[in-house]
PDB file of N, CA and C in Angstrom:
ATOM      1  N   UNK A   1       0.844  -1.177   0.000  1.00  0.00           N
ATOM      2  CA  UNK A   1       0.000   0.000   0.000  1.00  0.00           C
ATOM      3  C   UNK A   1       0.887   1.237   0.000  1.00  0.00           C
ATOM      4  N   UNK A   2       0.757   2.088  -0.560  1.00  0.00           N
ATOM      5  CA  UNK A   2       1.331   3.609  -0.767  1.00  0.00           C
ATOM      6  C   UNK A   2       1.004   4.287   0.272  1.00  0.00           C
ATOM      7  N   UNK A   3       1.925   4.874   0.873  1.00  0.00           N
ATOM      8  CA  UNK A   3       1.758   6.035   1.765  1.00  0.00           C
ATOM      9  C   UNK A   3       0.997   7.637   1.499  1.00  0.00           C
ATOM     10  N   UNK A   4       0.813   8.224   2.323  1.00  0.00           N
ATOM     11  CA  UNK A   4      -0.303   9.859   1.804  1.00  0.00           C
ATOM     12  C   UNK A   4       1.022  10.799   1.182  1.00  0.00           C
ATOM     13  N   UNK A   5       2.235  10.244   1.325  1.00  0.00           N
ATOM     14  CA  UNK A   5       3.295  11.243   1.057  1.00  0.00           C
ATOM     15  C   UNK A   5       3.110  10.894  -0.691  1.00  0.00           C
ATOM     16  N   UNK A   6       2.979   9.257  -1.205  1.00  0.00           N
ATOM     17  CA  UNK A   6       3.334   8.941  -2.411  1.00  0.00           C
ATOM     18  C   UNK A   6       2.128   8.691  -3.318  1.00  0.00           C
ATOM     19  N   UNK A   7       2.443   9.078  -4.317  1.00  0.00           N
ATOM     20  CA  UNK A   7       0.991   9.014  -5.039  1.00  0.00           C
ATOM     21  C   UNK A   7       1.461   7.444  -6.433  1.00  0.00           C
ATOM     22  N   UNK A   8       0.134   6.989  -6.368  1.00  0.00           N
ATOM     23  CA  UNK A   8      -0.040   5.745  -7.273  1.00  0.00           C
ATOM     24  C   UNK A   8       0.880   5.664  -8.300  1.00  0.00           C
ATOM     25  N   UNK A   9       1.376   6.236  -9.122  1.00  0.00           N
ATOM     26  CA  UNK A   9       2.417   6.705 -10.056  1.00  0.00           C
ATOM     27  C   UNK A   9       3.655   6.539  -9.293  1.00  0.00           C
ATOM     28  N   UNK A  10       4.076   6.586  -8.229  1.00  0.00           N
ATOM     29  CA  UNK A  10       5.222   6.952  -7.707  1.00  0.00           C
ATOM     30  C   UNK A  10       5.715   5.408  -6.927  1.00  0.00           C
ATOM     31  N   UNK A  11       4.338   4.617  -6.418  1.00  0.00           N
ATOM     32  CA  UNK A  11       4.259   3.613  -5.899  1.00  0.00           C
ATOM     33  C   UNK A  11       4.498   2.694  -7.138  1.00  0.00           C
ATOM     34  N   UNK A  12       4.076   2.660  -7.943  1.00  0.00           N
ATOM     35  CA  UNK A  12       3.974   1.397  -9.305  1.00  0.00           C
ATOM     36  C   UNK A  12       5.673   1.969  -9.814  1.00  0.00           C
ATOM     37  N   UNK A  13       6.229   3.428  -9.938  1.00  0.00           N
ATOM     38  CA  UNK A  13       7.680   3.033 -10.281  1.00  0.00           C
ATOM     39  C   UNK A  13       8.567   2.504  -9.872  1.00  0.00           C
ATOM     40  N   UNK A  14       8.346   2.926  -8.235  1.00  0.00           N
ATOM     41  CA  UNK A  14       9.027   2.310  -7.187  1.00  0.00           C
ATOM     42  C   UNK A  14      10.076   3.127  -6.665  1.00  0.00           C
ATOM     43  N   UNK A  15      10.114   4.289  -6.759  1.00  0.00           N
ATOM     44  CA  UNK A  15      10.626   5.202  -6.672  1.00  0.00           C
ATOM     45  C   UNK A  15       9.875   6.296  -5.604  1.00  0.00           C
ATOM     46  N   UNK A  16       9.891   6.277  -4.493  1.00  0.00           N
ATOM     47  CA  UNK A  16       8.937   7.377  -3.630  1.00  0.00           C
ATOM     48  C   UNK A  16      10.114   8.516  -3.813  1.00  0.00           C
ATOM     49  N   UNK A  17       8.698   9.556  -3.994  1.00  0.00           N
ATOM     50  CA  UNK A  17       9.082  11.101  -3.837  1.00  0.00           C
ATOM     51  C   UNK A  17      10.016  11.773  -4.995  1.00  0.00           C
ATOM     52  N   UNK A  18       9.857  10.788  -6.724  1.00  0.00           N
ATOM     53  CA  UNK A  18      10.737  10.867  -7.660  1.00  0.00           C
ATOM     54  C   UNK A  18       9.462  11.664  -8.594  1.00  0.00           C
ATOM     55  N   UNK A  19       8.434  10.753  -8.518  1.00  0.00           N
ATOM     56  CA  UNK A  19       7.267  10.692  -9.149  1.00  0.00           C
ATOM     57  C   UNK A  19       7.722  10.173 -10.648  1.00  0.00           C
ATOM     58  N   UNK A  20       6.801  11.129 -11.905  1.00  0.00           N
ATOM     59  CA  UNK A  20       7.594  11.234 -13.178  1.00  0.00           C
ATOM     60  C   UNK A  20       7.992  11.778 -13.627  1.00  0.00           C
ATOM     61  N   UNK A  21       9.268  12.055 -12.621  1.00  0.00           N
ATOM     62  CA  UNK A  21      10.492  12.777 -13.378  1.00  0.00           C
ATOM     63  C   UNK A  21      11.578  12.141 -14.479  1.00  0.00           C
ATOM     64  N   UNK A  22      12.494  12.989 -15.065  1.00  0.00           N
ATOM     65  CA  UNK A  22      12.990  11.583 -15.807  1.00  0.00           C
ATOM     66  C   UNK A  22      14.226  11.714 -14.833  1.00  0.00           C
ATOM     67  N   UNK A  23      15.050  10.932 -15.057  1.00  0.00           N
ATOM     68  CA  UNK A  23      16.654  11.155 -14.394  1.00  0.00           C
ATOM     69  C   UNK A  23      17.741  11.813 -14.721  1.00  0.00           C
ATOM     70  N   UNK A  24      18.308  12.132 -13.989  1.00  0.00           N
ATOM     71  CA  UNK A  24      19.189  12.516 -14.246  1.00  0.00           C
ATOM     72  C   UNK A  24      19.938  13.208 -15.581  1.00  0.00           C
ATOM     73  N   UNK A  25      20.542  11.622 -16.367  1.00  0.00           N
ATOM     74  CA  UNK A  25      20.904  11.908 -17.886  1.00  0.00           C
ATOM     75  C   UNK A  25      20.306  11.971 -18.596  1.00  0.00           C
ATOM     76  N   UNK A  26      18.570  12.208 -18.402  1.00  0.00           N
ATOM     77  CA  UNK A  26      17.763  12.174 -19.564  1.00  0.00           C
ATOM     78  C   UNK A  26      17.396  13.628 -19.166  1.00  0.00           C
ATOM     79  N   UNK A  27      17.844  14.635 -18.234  1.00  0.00           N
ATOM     80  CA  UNK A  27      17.429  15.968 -18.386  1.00  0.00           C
ATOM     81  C   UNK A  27      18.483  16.343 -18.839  1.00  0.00           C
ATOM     82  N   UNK A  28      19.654  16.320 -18.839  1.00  0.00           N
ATOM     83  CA  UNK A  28      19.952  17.344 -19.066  1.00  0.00           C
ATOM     84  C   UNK A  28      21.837  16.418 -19.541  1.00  0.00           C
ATOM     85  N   UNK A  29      22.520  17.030 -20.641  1.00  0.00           N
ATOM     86  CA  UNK A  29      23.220  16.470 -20.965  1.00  0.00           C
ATOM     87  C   UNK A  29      23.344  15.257 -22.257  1.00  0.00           C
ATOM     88  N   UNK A  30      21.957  15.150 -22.502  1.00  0.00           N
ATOM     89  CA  UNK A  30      21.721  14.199 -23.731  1.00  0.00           C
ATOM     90  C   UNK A  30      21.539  14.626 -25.176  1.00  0.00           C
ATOM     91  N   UNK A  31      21.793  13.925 -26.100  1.00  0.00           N
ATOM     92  CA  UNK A  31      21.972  14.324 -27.412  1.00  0.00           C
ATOM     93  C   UNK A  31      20.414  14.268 -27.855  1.00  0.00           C
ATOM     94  N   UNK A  32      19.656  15.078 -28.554  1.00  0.00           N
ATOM     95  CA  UNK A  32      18.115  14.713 -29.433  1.00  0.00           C
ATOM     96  C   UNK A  32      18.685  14.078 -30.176  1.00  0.00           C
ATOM     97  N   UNK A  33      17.657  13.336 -30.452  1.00  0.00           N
ATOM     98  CA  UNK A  33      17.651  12.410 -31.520  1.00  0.00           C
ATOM     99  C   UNK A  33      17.539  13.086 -33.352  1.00  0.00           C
ATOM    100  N   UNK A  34      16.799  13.928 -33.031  1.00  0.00           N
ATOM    101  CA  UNK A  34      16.223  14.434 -34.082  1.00  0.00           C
ATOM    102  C   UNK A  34      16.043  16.373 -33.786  1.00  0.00           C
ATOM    103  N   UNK A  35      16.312  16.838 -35.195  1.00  0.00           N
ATOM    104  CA  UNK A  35      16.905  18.827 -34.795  1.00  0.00           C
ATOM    105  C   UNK A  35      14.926  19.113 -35.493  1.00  0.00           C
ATOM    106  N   UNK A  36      14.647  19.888 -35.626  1.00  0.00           N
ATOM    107  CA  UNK A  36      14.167  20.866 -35.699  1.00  0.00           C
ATOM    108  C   UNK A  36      14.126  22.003 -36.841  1.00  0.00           C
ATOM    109  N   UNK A  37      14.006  22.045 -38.110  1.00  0.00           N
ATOM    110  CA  UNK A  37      13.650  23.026 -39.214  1.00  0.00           C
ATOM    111  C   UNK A  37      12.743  23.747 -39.630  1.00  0.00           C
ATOM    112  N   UNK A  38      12.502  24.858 -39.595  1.00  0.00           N
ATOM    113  CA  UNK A  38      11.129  25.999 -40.002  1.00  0.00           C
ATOM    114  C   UNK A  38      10.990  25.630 -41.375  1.00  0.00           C
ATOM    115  N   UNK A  39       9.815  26.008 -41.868  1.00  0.00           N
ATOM    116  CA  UNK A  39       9.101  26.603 -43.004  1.00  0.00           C
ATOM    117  C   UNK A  39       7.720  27.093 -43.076  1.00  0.00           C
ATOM    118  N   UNK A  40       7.245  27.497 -44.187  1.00  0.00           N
ATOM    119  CA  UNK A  40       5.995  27.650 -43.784  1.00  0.00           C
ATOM    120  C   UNK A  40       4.870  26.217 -44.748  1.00  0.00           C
ATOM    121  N   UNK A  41       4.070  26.191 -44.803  1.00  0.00           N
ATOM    122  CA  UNK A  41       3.163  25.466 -45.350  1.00  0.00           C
ATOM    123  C   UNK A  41       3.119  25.920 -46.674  1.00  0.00           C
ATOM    124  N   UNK A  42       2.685  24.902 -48.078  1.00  0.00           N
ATOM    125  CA  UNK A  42       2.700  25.567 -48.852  1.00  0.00           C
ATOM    126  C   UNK A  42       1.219  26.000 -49.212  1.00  0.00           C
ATOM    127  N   UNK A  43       0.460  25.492 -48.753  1.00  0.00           N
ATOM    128  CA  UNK A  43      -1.149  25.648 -48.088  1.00  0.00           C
ATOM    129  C   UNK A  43      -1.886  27.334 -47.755  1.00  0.00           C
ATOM    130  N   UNK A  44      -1.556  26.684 -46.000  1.00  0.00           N
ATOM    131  CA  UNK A  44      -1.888  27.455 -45.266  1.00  0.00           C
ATOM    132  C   UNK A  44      -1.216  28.529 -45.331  1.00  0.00           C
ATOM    133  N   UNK A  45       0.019  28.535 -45.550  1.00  0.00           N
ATOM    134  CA  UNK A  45       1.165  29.500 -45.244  1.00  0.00           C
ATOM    135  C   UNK A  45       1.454  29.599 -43.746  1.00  0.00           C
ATOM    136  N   UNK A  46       1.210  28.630 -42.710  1.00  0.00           N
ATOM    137  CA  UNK A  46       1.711  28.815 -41.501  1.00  0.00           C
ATOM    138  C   UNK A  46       2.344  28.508 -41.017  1.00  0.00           C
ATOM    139  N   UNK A  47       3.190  28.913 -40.375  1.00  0.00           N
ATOM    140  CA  UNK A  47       4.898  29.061 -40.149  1.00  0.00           C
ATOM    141  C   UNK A  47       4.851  27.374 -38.540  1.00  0.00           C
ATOM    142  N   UNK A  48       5.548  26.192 -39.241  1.00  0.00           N
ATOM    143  CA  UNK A  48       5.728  25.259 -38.487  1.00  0.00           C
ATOM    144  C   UNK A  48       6.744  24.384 -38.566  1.00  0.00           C
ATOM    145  N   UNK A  49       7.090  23.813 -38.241  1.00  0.00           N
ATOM    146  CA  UNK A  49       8.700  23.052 -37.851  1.00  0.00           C
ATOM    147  C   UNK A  49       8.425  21.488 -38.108  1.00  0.00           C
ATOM    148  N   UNK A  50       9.561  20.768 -38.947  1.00  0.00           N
ATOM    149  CA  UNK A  50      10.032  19.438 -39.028  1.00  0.00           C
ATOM    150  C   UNK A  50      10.564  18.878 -38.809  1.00  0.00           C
ATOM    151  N   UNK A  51      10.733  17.894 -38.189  1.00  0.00           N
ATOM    152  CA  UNK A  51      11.765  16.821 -37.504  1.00  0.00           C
ATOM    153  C   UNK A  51      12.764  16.711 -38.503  1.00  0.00           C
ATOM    154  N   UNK A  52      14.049  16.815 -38.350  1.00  0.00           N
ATOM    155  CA  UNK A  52      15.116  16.182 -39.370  1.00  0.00           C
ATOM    156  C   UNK A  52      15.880  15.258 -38.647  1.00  0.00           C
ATOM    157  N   UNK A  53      15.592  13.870 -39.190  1.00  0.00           N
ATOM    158  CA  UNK A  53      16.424  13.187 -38.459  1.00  0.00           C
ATOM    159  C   UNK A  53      18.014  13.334 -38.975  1.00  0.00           C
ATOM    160  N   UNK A  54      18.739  13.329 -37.776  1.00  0.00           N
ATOM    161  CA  UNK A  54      20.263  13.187 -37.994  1.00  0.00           C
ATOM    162  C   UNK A  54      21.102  12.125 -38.271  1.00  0.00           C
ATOM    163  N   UNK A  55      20.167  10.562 -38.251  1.00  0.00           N
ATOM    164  CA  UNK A  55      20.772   9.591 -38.692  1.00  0.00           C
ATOM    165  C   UNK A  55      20.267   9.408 -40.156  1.00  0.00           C
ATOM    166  N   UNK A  56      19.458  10.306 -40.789  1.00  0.00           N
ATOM    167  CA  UNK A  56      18.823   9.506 -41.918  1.00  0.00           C
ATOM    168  C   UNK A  56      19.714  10.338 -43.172  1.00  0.00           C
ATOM    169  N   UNK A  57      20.745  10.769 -43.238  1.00  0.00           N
ATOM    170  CA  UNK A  57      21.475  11.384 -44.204  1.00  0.00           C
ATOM    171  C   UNK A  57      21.465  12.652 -43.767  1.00  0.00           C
ATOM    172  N   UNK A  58      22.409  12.957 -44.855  1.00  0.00           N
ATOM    173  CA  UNK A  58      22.701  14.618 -45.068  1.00  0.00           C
ATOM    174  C   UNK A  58      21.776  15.155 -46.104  1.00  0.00           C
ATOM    175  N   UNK A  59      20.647  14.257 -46.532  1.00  0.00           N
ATOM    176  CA  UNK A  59      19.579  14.854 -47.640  1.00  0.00           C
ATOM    177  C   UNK A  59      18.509  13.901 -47.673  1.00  0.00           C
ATOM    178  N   UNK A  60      17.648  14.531 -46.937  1.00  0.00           N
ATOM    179  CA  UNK A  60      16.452  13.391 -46.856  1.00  0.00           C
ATOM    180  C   UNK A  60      15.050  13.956 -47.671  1.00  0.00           C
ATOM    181  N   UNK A  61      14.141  12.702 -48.151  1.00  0.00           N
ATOM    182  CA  UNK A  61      12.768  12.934 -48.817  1.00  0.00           C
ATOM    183  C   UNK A  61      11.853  12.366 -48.405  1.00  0.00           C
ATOM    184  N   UNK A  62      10.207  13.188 -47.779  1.00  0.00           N
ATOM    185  CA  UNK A  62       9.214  12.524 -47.129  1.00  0.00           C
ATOM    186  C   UNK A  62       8.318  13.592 -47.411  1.00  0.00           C
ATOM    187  N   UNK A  63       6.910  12.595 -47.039  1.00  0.00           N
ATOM    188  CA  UNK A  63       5.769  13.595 -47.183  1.00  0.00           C
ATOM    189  C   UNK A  63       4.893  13.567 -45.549  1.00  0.00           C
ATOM    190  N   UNK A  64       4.785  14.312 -45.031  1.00  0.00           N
ATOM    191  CA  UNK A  64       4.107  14.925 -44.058  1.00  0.00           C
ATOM    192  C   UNK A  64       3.144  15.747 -43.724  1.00  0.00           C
ATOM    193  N   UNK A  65       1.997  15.573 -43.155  1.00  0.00           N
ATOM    194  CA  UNK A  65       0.905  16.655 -42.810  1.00  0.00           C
ATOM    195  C   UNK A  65       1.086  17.545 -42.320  1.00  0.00           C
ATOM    196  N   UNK A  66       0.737  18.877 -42.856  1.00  0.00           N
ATOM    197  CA  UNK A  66       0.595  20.233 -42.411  1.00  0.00           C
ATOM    198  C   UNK A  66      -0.200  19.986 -40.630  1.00  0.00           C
ATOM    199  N   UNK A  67       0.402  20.348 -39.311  1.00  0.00           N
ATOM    200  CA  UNK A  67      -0.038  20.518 -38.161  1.00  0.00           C
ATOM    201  C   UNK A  67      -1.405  21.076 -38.605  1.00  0.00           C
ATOM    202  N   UNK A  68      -1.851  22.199 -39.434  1.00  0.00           N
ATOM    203  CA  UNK A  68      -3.049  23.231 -39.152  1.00  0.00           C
ATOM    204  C   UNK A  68      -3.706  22.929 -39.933  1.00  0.00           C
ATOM    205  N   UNK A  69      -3.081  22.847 -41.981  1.00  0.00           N
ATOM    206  CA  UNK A  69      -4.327  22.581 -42.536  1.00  0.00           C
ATOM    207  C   UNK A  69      -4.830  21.034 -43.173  1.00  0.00           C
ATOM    208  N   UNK A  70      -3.893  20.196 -42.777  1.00  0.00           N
ATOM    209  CA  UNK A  70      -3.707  18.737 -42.564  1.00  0.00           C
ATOM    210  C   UNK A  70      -3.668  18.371 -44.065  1.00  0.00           C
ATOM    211  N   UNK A  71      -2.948  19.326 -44.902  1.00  0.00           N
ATOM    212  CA  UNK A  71      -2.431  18.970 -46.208  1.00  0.00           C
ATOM    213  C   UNK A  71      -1.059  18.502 -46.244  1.00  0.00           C
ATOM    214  N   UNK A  72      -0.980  17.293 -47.157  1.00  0.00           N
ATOM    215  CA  UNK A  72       0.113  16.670 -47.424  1.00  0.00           C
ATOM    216  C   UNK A  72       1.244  17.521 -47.944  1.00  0.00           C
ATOM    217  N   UNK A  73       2.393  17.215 -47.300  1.00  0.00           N
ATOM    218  CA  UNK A  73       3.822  18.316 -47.833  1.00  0.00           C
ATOM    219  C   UNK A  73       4.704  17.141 -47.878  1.00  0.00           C
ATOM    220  N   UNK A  74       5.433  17.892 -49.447  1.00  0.00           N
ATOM    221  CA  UNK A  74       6.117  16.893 -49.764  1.00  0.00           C
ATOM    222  C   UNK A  74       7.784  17.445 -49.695  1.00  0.00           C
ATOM    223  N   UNK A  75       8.625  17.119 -48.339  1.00  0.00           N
ATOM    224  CA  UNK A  75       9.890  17.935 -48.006  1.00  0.00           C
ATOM    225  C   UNK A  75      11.173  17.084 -48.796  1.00  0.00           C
ATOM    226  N   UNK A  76      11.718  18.148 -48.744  1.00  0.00           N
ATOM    227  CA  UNK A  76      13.448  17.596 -49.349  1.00  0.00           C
ATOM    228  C   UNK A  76      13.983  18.624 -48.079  1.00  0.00           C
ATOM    229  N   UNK A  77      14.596  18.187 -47.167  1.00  0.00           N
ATOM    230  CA  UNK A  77      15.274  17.853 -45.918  1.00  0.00           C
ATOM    231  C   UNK A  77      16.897  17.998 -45.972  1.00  0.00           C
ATOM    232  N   UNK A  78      17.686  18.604 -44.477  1.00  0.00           N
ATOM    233  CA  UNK A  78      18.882  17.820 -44.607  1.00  0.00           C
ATOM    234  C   UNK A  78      19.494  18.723 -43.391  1.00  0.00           C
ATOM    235  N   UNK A  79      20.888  19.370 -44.412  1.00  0.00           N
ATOM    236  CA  UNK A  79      21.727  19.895 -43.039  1.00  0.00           C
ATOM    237  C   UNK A  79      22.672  20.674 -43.755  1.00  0.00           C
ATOM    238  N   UNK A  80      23.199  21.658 -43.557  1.00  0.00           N
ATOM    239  CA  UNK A  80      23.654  22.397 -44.108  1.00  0.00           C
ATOM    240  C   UNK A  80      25.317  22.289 -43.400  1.00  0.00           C
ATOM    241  N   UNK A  81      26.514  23.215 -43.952  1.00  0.00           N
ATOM    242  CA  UNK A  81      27.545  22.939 -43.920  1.00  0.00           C
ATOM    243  C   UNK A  81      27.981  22.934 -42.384  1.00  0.00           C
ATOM    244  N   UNK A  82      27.135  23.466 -41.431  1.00  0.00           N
ATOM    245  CA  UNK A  82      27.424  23.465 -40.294  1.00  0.00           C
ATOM    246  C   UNK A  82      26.920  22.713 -39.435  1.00  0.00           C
ATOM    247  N   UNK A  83      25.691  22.014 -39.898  1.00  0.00           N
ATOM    248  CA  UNK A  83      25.601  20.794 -39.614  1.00  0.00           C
ATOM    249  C   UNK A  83      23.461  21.131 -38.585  1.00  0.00           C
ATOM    250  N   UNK A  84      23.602  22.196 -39.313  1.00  0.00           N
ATOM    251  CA  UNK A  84      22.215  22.898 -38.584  1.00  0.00           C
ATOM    252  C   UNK A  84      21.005  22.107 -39.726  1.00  0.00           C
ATOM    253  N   UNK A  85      19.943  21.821 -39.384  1.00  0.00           N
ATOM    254  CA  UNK A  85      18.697  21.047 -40.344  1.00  0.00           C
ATOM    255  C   UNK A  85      18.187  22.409 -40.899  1.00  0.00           C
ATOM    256  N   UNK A  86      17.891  22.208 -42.213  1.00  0.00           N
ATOM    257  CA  UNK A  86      17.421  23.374 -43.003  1.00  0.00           C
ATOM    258  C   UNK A  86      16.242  21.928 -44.014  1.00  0.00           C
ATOM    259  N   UNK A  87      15.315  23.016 -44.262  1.00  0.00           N
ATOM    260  CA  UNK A  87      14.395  22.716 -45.204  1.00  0.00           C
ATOM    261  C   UNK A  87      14.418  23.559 -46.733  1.00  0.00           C
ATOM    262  N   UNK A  88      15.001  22.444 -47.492  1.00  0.00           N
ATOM    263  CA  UNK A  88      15.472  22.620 -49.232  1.00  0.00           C
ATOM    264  C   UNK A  88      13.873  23.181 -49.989  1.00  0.00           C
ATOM    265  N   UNK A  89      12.724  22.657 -49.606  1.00  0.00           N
ATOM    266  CA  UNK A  89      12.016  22.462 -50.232  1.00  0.00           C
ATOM    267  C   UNK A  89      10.796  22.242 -49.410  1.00  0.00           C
ATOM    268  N   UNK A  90       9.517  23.081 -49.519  1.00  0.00           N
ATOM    269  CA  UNK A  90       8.209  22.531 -48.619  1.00  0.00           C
ATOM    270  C   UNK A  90       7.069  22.581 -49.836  1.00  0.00           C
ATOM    271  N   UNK A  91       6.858  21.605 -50.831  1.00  0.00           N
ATOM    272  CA  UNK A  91       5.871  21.517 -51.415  1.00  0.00           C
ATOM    273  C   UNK A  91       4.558  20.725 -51.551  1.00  0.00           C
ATOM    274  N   UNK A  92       3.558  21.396 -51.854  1.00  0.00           N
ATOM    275  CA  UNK A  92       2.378  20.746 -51.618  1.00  0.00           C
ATOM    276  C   UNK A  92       2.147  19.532 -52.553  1.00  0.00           C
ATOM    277  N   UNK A  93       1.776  18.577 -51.965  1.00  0.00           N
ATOM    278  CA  UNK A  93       1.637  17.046 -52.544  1.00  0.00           C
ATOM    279  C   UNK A  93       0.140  17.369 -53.554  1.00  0.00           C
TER     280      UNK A  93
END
Protein backbone atom coordinates (compact mmCIF):
# COMPACT_ATOMS: atom_id res chain seq x y z
CA UNK A 1 0.00 0.00 0.00
CA UNK A 2 1.33 3.61 -0.77
CA UNK A 3 1.76 6.03 1.77
CA UNK A 4 -0.30 9.86 1.80
CA UNK A 5 3.29 11.24 1.06
CA UNK A 6 3.33 8.94 -2.41
CA UNK A 7 0.99 9.01 -5.04
CA UNK A 8 -0.04 5.74 -7.27
CA UNK A 9 2.42 6.70 -10.06
CA UNK A 10 5.22 6.95 -7.71
CA UNK A 11 4.26 3.61 -5.90
CA UNK A 12 3.97 1.40 -9.31
CA UNK A 13 7.68 3.03 -10.28
CA UNK A 14 9.03 2.31 -7.19
CA UNK A 15 10.63 5.20 -6.67
CA UNK A 16 8.94 7.38 -3.63
CA UNK A 17 9.08 11.10 -3.84
CA UNK A 18 10.74 10.87 -7.66
CA UNK A 19 7.27 10.69 -9.15
CA UNK A 20 7.59 11.23 -13.18
CA UNK A 21 10.49 12.78 -13.38
CA UNK A 22 12.99 11.58 -15.81
CA UNK A 23 16.65 11.15 -14.39
CA UNK A 24 19.19 12.52 -14.25
CA UNK A 25 20.90 11.91 -17.89
CA UNK A 26 17.76 12.17 -19.56
CA UNK A 27 17.43 15.97 -18.39
CA UNK A 28 19.95 17.34 -19.07
CA UNK A 29 23.22 16.47 -20.97
CA UNK A 30 21.72 14.20 -23.73
CA UNK A 31 21.97 14.32 -27.41
CA UNK A 32 18.12 14.71 -29.43
CA UNK A 33 17.65 12.41 -31.52
CA UNK A 34 16.22 14.43 -34.08
CA UNK A 35 16.91 18.83 -34.80
CA UNK A 36 14.17 20.87 -35.70
CA UNK A 37 13.65 23.03 -39.21
CA UNK A 38 11.13 26.00 -40.00
CA UNK A 39 9.10 26.60 -43.00
CA UNK A 40 6.00 27.65 -43.78
CA UNK A 41 3.16 25.47 -45.35
CA UNK A 42 2.70 25.57 -48.85
CA UNK A 43 -1.15 25.65 -48.09
CA UNK A 44 -1.89 27.46 -45.27
CA UNK A 45 1.16 29.50 -45.24
CA UNK A 46 1.71 28.81 -41.50
CA UNK A 47 4.90 29.06 -40.15
CA UNK A 48 5.73 25.26 -38.49
CA UNK A 49 8.70 23.05 -37.85
CA UNK A 50 10.03 19.44 -39.03
CA UNK A 51 11.76 16.82 -37.50
CA UNK A 52 15.12 16.18 -39.37
CA UNK A 53 16.42 13.19 -38.46
CA UNK A 54 20.26 13.19 -37.99
CA UNK A 55 20.77 9.59 -38.69
CA UNK A 56 18.82 9.51 -41.92
CA UNK A 57 21.48 11.38 -44.20
CA UNK A 58 22.70 14.62 -45.07
CA UNK A 59 19.58 14.85 -47.64
CA UNK A 60 16.45 13.39 -46.86
CA UNK A 61 12.77 12.93 -48.82
CA UNK A 62 9.21 12.52 -47.13
CA UNK A 63 5.77 13.59 -47.18
CA UNK A 64 4.11 14.93 -44.06
CA UNK A 65 0.90 16.66 -42.81
CA UNK A 66 0.59 20.23 -42.41
CA UNK A 67 -0.04 20.52 -38.16
CA UNK A 68 -3.05 23.23 -39.15
CA UNK A 69 -4.33 22.58 -42.54
CA UNK A 70 -3.71 18.74 -42.56
CA UNK A 71 -2.43 18.97 -46.21
CA UNK A 72 0.11 16.67 -47.42
CA UNK A 73 3.82 18.32 -47.83
CA UNK A 74 6.12 16.89 -49.76
CA UNK A 75 9.89 17.93 -48.01
CA UNK A 76 13.45 17.60 -49.35
CA UNK A 77 15.27 17.85 -45.92
CA UNK A 78 18.88 17.82 -44.61
CA UNK A 79 21.73 19.89 -43.04
CA UNK A 80 23.65 22.40 -44.11
CA UNK A 81 27.54 22.94 -43.92
CA UNK A 82 27.42 23.47 -40.29
CA UNK A 83 25.60 20.79 -39.61
CA UNK A 84 22.22 22.90 -38.58
CA UNK A 85 18.70 21.05 -40.34
CA UNK A 86 17.42 23.37 -43.00
CA UNK A 87 14.39 22.72 -45.20
CA UNK A 88 15.47 22.62 -49.23
CA UNK A 89 12.02 22.46 -50.23
CA UNK A 90 8.21 22.53 -48.62
CA UNK A 91 5.87 21.52 -51.41
CA UNK A 92 2.38 20.75 -51.62
CA UNK A 93 1.64 17.05 -52.54
Amino acid sequence: MWTARESPSQRILGRPGKGLRPSAPERSGTMPLESDAAYHCPSCFEQNYVAVDPSGGRRQRFVEDCPVCCRPIAFDVGFDAEGDPVVFSAEAE
